[in-house]
Each structure stands twice: as structure tokens, then as C-alpha cells.
C-alpha atoms as a PDB file:
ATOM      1  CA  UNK A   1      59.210 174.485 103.419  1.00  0.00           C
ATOM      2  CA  UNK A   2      59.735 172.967 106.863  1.00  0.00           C
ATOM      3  CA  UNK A   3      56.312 174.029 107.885  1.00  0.00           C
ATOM      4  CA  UNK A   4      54.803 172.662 104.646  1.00  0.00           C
ATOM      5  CA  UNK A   5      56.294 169.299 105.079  1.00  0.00           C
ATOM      6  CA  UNK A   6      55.374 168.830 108.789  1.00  0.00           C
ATOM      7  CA  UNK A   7      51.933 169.315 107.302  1.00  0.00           C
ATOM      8  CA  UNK A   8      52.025 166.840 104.738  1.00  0.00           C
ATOM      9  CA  UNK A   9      52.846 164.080 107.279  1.00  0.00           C
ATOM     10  CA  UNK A  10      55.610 161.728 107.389  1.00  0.00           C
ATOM     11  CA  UNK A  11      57.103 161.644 104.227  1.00  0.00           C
ATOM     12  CA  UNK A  12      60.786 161.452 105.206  1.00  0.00           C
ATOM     13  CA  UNK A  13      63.635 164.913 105.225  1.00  0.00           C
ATOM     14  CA  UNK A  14      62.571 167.734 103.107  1.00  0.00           C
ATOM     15  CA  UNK A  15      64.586 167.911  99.672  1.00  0.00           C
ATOM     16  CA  UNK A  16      67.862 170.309  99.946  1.00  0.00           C
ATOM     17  CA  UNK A  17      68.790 172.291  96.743  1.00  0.00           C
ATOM     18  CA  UNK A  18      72.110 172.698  95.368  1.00  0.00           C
ATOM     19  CA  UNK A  19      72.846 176.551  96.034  1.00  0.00           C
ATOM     20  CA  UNK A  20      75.163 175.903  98.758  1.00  0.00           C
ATOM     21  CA  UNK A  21      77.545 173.706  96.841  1.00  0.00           C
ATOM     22  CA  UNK A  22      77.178 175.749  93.782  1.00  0.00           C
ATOM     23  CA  UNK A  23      78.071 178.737  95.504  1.00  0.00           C
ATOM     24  CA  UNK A  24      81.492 177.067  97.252  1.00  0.00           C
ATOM     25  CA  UNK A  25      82.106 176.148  93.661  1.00  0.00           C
ATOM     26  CA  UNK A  26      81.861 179.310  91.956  1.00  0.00           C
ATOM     27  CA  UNK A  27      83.969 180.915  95.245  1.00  0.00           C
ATOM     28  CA  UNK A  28      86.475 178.203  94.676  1.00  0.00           C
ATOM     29  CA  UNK A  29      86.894 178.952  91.220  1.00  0.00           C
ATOM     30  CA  UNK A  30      86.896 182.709  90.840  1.00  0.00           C
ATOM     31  CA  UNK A  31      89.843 182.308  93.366  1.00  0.00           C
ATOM     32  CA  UNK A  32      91.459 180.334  91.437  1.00  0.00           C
ATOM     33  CA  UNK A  33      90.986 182.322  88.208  1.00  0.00           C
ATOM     34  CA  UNK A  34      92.432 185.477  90.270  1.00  0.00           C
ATOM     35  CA  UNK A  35      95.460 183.331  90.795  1.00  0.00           C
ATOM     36  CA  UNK A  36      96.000 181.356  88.050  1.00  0.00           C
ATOM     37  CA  UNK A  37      95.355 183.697  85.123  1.00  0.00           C
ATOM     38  CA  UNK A  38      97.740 186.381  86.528  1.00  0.00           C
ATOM     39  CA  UNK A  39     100.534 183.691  86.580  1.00  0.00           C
ATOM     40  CA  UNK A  40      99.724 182.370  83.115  1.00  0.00           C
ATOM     41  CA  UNK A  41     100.130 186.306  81.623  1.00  0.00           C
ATOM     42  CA  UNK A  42     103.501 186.231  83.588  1.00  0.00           C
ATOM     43  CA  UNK A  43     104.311 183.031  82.443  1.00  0.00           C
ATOM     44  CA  UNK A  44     104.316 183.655  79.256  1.00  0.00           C
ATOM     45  CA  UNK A  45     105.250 187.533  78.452  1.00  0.00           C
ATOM     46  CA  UNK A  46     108.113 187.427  81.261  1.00  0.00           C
ATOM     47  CA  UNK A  47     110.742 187.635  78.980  1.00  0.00           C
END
């Protein structure tokens, strides 16, 4: 894509997709679900 803009000419920074931040995202929140959805099942049948 680098290549392809270089070609092109001067047309500013190539456009970045989202994967990156997506994928933090998702890592963030499966963590969290392995967390707090043990805790919740505790929570609530403890007794």
C-alpha cells in the first residue's frame, strides 16, 4: 500500500484501518469476560 501511494504522488499519509484497535478491544474484553463472569456465578450461587 506504501508502494502504491508513493506512486500516486503526494497525496498526504496512507489511510490506517482499524484492526489494531479492534483487536486490543476484543483482547480487553475476553479478559474481562474470563474474570468477570466467573465472579458473577460465585456471586450469586455462593450460598
Amino acid at each position: 500500500m506504501k508502494a502504491l501511494w508513493e506512486t500516486i504522488g503526494a497525496c498526504g499519509t496512507p489511510p490506517k484501518d482499524g484492526s489494531y484497535d479492534f483487536a486490543v478491544y476484543a483482547i480487553v474484553l475476553l479478559a474481562l469476560a474470563w474474570v468477570l463472569v466467573p465472579m458473577a456465578g460465585w456471586l450469586l450461587f455462593r450460598g
